[in-house]
N, C-alpha and C. Protein backbone atom coordinates (compact mmCIF):
# COMPACT_ATOMS: atom_id res chain seq x y z
N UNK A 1 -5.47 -13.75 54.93
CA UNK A 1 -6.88 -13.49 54.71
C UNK A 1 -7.35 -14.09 53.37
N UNK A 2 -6.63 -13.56 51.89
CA UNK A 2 -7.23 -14.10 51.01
C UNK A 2 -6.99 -15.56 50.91
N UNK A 3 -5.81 -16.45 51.52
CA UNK A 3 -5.90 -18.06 51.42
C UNK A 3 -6.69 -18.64 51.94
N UNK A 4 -7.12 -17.65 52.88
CA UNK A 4 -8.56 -18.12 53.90
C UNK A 4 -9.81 -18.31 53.39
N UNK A 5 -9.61 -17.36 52.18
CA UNK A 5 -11.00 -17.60 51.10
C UNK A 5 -10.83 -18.29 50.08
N UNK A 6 -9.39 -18.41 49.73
CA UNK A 6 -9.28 -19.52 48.93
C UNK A 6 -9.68 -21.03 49.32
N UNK A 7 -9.13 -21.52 50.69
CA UNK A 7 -9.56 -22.56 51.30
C UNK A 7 -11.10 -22.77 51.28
N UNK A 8 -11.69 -21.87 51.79
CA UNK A 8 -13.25 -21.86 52.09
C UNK A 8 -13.54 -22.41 50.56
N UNK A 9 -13.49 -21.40 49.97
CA UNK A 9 -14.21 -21.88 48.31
C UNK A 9 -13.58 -23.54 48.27
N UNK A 10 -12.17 -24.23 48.38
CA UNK A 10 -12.19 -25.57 47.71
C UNK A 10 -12.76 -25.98 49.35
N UNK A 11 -13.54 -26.14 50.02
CA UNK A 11 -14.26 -26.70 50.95
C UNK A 11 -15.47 -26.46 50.56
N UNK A 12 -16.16 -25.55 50.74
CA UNK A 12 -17.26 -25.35 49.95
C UNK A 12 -17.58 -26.27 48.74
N UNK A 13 -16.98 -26.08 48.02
CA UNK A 13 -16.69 -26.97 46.64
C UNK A 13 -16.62 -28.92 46.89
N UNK A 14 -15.91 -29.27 47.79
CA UNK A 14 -15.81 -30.30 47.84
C UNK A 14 -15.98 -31.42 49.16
N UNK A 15 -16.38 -30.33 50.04
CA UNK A 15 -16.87 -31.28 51.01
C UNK A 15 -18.15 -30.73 51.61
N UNK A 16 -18.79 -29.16 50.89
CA UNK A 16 -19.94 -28.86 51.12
C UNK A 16 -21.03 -29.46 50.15
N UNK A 17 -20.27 -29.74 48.73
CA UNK A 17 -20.86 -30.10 47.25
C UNK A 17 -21.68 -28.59 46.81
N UNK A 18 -21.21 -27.46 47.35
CA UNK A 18 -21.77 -26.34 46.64
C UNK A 18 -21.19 -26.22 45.44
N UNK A 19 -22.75 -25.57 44.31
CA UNK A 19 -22.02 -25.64 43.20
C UNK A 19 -21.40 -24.03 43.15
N UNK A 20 -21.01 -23.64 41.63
CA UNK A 20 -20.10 -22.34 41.33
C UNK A 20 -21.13 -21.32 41.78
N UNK A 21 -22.18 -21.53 41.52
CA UNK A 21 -23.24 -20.01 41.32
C UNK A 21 -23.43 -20.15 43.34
N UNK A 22 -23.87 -21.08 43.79
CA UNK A 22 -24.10 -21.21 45.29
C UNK A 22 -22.95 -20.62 46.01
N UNK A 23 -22.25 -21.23 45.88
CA UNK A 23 -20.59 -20.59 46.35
C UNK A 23 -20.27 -19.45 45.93
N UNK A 24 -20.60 -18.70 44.79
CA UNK A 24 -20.33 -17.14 44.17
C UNK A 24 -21.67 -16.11 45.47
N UNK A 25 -23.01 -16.85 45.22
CA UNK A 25 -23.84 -16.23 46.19
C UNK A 25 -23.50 -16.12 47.77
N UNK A 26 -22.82 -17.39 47.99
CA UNK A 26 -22.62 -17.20 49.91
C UNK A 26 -21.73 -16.21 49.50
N UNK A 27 -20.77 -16.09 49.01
CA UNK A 27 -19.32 -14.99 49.42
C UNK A 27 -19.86 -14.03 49.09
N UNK A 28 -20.98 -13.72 48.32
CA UNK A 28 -21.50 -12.15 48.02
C UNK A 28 -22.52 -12.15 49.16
N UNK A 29 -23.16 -12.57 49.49
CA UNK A 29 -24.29 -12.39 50.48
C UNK A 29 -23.44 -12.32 51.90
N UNK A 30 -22.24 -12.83 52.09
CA UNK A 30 -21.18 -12.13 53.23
C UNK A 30 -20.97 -10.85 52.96
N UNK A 31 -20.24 -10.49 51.69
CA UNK A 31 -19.44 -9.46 51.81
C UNK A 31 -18.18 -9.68 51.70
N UNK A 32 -17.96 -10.62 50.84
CA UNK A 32 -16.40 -11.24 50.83
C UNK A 32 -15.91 -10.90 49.65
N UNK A 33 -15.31 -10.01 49.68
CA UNK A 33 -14.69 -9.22 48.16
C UNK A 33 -14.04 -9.93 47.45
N UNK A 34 -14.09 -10.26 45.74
CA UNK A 34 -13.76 -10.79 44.71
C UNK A 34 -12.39 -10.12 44.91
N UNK A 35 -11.16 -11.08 43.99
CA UNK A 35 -10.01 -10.34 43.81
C UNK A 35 -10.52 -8.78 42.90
N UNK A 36 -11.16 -9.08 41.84
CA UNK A 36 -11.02 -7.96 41.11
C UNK A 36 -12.81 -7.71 40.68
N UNK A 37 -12.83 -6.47 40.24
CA UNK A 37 -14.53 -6.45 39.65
C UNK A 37 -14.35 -7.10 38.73
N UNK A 38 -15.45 -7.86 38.24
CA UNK A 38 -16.73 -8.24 36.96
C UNK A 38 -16.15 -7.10 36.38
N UNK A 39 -15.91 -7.84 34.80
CA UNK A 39 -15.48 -6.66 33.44
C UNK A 39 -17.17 -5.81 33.71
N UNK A 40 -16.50 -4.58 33.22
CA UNK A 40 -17.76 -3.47 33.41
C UNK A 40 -18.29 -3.12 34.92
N UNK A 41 -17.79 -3.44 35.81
CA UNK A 41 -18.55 -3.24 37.35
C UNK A 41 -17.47 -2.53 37.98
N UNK A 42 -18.00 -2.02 39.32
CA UNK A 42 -17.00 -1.28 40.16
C UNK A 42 -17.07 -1.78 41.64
N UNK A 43 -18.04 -3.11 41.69
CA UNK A 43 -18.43 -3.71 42.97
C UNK A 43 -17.13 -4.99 42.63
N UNK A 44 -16.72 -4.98 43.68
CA UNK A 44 -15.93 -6.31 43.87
C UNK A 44 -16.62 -7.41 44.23
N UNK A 45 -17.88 -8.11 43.69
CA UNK A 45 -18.40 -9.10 43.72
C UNK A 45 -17.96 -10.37 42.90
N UNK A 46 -18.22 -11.50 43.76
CA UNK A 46 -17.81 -13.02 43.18
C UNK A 46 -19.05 -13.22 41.79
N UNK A 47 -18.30 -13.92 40.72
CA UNK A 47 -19.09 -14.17 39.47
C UNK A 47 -18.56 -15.87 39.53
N UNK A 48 -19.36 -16.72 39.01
CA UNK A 48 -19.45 -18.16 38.98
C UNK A 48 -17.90 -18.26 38.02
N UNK A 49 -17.36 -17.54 37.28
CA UNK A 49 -16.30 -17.71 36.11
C UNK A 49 -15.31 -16.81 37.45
N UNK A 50 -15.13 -16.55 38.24
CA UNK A 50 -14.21 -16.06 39.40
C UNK A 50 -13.93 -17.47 40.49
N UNK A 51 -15.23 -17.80 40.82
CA UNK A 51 -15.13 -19.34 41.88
C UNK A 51 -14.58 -20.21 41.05
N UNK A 52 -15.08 -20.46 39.48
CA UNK A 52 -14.21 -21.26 38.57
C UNK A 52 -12.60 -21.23 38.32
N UNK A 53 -11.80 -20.51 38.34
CA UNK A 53 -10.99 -19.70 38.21
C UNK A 53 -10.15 -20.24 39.41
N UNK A 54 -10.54 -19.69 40.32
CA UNK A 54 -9.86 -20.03 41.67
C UNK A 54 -10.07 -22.03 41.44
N UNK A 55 -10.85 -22.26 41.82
CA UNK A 55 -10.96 -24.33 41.49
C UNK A 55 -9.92 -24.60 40.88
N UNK A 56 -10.10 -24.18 39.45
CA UNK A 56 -9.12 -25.00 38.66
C UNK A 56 -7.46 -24.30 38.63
N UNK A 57 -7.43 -23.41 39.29
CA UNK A 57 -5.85 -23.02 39.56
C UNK A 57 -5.06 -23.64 40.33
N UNK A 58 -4.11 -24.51 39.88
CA UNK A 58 -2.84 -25.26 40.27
C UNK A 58 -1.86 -24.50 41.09
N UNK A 59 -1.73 -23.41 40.84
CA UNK A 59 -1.18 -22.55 41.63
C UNK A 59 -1.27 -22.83 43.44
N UNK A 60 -2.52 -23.29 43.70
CA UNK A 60 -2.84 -23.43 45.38
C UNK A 60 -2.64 -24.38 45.45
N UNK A 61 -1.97 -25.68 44.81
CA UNK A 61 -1.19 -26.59 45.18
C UNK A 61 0.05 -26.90 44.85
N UNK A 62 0.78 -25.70 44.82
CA UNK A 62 2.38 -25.58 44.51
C UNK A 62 2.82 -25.89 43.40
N UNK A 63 1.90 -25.68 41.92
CA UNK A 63 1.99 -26.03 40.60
C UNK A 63 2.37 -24.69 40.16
N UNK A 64 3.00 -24.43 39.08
CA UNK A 64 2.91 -23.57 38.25
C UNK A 64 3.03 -24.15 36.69
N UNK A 65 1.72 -23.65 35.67
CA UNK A 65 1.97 -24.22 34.54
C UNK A 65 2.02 -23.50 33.67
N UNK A 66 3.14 -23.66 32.63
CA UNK A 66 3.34 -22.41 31.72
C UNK A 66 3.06 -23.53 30.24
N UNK A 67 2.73 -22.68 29.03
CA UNK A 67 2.71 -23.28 27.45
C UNK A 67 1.25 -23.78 27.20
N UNK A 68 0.23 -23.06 28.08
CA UNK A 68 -0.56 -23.80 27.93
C UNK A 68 -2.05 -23.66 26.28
N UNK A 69 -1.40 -22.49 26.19
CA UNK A 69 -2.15 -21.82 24.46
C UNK A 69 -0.83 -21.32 23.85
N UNK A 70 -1.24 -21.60 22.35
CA UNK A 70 -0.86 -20.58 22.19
C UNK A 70 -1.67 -19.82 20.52
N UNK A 71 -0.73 -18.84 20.11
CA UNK A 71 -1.32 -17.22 19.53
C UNK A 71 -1.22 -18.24 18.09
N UNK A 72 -2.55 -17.87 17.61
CA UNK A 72 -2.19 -18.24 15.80
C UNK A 72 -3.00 -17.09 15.48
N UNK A 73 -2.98 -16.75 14.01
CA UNK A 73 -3.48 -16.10 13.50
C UNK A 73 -5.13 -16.72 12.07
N UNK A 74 -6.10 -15.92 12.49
CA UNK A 74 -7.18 -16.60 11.74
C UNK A 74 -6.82 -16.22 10.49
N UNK A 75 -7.02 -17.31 9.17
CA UNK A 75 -7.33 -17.69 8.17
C UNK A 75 -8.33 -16.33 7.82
N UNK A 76 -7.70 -15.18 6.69
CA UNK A 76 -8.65 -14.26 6.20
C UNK A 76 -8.78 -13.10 6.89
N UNK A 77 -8.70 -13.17 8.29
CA UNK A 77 -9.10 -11.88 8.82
C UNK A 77 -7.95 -11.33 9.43
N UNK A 78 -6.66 -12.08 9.56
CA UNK A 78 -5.58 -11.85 10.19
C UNK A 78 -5.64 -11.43 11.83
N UNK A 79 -6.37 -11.84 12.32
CA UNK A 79 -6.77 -11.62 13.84
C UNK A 79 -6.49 -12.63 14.47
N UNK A 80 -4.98 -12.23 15.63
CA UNK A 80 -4.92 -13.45 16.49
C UNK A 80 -5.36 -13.75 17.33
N UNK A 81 -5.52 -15.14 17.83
CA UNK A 81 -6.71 -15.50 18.55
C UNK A 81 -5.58 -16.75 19.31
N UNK A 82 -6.41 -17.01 20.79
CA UNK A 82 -5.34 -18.06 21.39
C UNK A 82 -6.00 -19.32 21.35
N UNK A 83 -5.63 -20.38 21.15
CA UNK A 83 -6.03 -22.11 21.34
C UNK A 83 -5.03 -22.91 22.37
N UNK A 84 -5.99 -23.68 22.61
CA UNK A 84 -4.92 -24.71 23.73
C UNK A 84 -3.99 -25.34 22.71
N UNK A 85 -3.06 -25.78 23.86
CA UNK A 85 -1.89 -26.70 23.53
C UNK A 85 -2.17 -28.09 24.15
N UNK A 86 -1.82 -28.86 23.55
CA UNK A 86 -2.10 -30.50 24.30
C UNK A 86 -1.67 -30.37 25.81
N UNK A 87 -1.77 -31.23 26.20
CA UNK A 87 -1.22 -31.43 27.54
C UNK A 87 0.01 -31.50 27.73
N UNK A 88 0.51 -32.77 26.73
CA UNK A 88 1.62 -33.02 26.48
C UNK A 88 2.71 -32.17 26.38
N UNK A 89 2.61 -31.04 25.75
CA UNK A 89 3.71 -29.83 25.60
C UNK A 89 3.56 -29.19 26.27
N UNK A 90 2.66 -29.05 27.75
CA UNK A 90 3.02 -28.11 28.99
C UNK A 90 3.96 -28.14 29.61
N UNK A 91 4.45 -27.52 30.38
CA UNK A 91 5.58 -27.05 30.99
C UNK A 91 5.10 -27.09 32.62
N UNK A 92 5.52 -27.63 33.72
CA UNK A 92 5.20 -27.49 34.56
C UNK A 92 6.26 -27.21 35.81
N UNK A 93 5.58 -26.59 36.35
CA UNK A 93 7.00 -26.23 37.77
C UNK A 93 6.56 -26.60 38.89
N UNK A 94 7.05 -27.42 39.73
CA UNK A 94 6.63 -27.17 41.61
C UNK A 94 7.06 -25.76 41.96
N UNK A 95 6.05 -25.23 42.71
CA UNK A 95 6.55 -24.30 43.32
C UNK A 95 5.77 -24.08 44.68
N UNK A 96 6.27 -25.36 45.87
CA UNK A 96 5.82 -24.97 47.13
C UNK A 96 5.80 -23.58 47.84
N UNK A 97 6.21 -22.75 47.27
CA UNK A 97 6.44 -21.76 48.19
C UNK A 97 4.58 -21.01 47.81
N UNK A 98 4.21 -21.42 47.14
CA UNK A 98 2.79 -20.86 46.55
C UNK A 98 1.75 -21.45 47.16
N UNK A 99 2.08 -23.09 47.68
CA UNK A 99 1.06 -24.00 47.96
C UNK A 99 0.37 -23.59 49.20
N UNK A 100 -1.42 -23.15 49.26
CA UNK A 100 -2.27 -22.61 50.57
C UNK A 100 -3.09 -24.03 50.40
N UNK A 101 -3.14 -25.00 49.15
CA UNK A 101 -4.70 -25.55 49.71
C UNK A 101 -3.85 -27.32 49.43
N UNK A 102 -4.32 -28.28 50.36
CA UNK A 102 -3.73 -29.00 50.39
C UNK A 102 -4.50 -30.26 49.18
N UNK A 103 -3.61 -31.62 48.99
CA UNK A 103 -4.15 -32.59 47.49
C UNK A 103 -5.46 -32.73 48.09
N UNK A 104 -5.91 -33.03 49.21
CA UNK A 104 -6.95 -33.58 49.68
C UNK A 104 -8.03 -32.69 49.72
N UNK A 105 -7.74 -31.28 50.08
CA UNK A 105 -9.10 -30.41 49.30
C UNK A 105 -9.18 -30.24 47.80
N UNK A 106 -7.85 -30.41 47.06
CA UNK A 106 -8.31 -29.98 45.44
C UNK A 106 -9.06 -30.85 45.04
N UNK A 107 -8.27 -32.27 44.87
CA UNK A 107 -9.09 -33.13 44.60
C UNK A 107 -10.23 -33.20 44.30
N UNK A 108 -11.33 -33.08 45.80
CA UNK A 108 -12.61 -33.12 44.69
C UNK A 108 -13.49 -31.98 43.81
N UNK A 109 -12.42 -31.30 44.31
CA UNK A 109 -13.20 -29.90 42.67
C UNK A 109 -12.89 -30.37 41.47
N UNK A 110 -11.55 -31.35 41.74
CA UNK A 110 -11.19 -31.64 39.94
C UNK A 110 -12.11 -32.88 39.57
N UNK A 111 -12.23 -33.96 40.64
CA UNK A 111 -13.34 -34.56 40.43
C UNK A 111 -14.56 -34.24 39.96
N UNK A 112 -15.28 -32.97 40.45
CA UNK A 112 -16.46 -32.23 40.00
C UNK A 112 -16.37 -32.02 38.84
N UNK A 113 -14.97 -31.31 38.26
CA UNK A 113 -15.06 -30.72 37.29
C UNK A 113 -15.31 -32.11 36.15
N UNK A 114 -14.67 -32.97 36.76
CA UNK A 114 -14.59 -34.04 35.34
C UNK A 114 -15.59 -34.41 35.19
N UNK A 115 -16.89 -34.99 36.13
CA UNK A 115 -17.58 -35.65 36.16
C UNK A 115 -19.16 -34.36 35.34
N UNK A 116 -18.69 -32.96 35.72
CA UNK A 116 -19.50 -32.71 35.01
C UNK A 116 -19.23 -32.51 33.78
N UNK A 117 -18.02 -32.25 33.18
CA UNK A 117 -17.19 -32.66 31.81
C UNK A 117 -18.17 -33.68 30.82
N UNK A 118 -18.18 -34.91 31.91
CA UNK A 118 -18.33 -36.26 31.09
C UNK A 118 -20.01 -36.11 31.15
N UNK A 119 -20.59 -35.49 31.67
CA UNK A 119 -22.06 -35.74 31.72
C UNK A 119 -22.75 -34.43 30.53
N UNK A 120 -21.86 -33.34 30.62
CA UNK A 120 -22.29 -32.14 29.87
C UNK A 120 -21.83 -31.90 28.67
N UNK A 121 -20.92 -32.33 28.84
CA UNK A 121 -19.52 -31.76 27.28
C UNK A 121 -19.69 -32.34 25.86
N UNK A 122 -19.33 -32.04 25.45
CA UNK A 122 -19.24 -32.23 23.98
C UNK A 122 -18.16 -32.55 23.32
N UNK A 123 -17.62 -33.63 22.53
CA UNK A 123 -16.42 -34.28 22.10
C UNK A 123 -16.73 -33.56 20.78
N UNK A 124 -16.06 -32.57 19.75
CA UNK A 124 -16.64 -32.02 18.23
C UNK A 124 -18.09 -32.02 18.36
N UNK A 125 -18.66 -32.74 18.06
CA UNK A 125 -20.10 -32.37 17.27
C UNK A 125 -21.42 -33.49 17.77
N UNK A 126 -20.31 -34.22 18.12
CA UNK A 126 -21.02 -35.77 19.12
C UNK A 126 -21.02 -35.17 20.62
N UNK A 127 -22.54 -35.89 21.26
CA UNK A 127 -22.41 -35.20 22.15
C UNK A 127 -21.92 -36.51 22.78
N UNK A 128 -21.51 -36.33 24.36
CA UNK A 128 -20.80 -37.77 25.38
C UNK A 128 -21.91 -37.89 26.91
N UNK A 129 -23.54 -37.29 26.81
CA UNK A 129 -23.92 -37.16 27.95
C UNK A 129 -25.43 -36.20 27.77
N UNK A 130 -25.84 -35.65 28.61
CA UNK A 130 -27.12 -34.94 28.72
C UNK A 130 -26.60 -33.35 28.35
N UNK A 131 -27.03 -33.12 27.66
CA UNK A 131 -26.63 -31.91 26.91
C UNK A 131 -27.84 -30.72 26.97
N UNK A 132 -27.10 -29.81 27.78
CA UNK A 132 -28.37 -28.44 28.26
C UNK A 132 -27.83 -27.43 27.29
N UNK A 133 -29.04 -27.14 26.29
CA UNK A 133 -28.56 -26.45 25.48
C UNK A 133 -29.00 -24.59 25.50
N UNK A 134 -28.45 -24.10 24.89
CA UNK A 134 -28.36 -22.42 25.28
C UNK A 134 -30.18 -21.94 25.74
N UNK A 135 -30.38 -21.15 26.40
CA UNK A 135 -31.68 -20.89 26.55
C UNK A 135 -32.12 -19.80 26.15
N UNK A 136 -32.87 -19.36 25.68
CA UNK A 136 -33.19 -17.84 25.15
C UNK A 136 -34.19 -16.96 25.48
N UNK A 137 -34.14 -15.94 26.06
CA UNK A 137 -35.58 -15.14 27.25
C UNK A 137 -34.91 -13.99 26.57
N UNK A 138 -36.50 -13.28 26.69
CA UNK A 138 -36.50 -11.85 26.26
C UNK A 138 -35.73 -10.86 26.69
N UNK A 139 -35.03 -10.80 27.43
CA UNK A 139 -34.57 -9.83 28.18
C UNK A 139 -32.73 -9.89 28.54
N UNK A 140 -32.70 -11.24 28.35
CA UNK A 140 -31.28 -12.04 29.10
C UNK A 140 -30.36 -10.82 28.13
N UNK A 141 -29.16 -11.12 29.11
CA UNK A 141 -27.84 -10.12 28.44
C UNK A 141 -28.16 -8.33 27.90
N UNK A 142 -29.72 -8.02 28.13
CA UNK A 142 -29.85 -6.63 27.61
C UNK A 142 -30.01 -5.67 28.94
N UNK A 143 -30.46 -6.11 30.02
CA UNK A 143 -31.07 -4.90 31.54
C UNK A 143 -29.83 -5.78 32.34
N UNK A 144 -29.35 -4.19 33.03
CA UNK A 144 -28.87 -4.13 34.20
C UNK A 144 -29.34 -3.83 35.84
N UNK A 145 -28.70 -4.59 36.67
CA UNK A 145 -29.20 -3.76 37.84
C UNK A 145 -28.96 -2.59 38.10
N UNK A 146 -29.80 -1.72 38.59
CA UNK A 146 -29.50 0.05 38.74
C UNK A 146 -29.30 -0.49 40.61
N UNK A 147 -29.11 -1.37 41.08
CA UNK A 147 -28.12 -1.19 42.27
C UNK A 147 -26.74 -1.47 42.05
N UNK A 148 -26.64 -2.56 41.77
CA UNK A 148 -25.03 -3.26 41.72
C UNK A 148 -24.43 -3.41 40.67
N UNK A 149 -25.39 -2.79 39.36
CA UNK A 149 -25.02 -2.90 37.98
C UNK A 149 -24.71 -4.96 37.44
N UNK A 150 -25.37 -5.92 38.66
CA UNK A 150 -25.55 -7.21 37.66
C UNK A 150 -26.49 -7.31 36.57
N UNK A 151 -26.51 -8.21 36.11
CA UNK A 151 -27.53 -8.60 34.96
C UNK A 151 -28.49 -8.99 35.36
N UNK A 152 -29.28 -8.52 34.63
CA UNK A 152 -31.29 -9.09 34.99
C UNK A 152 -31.35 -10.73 34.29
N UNK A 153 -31.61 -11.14 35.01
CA UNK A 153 -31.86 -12.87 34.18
C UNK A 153 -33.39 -12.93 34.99
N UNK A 154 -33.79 -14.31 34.04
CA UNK A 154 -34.66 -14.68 34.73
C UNK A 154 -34.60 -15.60 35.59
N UNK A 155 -35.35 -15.46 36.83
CA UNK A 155 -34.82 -16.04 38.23
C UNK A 155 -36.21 -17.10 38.56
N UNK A 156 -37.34 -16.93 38.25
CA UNK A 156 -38.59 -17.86 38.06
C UNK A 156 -39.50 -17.77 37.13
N UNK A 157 -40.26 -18.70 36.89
CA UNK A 157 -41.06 -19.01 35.90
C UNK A 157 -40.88 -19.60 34.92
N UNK A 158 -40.40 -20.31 34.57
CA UNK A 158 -39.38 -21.48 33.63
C UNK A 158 -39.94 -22.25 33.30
N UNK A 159 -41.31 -22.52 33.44
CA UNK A 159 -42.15 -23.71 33.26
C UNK A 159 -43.38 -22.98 32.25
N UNK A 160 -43.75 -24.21 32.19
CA UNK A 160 -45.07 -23.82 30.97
C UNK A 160 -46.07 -22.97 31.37
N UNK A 161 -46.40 -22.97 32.70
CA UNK A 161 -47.66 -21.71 32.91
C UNK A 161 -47.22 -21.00 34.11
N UNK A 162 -45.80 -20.85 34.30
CA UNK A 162 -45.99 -19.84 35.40
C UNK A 162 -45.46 -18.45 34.63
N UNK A 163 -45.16 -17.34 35.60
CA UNK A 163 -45.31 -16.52 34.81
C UNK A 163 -43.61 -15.98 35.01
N UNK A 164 -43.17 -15.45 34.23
CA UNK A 164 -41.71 -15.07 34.01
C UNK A 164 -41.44 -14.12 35.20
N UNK A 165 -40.55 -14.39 36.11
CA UNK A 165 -40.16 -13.54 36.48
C UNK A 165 -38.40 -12.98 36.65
N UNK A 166 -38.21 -11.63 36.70
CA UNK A 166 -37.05 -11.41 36.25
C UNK A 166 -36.29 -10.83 37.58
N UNK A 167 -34.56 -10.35 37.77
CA UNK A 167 -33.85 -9.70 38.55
C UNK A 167 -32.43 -10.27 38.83
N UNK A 168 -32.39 -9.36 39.90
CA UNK A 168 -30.75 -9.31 39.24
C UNK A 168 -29.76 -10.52 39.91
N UNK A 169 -28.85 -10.90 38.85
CA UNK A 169 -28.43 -12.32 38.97
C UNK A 169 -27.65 -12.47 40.57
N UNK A 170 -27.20 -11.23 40.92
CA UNK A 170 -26.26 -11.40 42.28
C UNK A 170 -27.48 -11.48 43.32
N UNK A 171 -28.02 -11.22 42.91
CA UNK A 171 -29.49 -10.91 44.18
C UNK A 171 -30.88 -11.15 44.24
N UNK A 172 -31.14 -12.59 43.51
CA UNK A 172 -32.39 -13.00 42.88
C UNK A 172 -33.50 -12.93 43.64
N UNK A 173 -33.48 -13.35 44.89
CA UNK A 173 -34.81 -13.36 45.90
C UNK A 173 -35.09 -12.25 46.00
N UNK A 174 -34.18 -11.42 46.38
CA UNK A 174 -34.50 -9.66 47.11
C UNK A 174 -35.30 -9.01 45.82
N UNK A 175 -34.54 -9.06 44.73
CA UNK A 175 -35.04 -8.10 43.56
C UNK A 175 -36.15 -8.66 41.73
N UNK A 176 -36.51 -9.52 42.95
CA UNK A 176 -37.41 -10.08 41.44
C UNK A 176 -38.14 -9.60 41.04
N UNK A 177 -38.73 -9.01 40.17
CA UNK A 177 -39.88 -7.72 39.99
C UNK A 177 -40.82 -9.10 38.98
């Protein structure tokens, strides 16, 4: 059952071209239970950083990769904190006995991922592409939904004269007030 949703998502992903948030909405608008709740929730709903998650895990193609951060401690405050490790010093294992999704579906999620990498990302301080920068609305990150407990974002009005409207991120059409 759950490789069955694993599959769907890298199909979805790469031969539907749905993006993370589209693909998080079909499996919630089914009823297709997340492995685990959203930190703070008790609904087993899909979050765009859950469909992400599943994409970039090697695991569904008989990878296992270990060394990939590791623990230093900050300068002054003594609080450890984790950073990547190069590539180079990963550790990697086959492990077919894990493999549900085959090279030819991963593929183009990792394609996706790069290509929006190279168009969005940021190399230090230089940018490498079209750069969407943080957005800021009155309300974002403070109201919850009193159904499903998601976050209120704003879902229309984004433009210069329309008028703001707000609701909840798992369920934007139904609950826009």
């Amino acid at each position: 059952m759950q490789a069955d949703i694993v599959r769907r998502i890298f199909r979805l992903c790469g031969e539907s071209g749905y993006s993370l948030k589209r693909i998080a909405h079909t499996l919630n608008s089914e009823g297709v239970q997340a492995p685990q709740p959203q930190k703070g929730r008790f609904s087993r709903s899909w979050c765009v950083s859950s469909v992400r998650h599943v994409l970039l895990d090697r695991k569904y193609v008989g990878k296992t990769v270990w060394n990939t951060k590791r623990k230093v401690r900050v300068p002054g405050t003594g609080k450890r904190v984790y950073r990547p490790r190069p590539e180079s010093e990963w550790t990697v294992f086959d492990t077919p006995q894990l493999r549900i999704v085959s090279d030819e579906l991963f593929a183009p999620a990792g394609r996706r991922f790069e290509k929006v990498k190279r168009l969005y990302g940021r190399a230090g301080n230089e940018s490498k592409g079209l750069i969407v920068g943080p957005r800021r609305y009155l309300f974002s990150g403070l109201l919850k939904c009193s159904e499903c407990g998601g976050s209120i974002t704003l879902v229309s009005g984004r433009g210069r004269n329309g008028a703001d409207r707000y609701g909840c991120s798992l369920h934007p059409a139904a609950n826009a007030c």
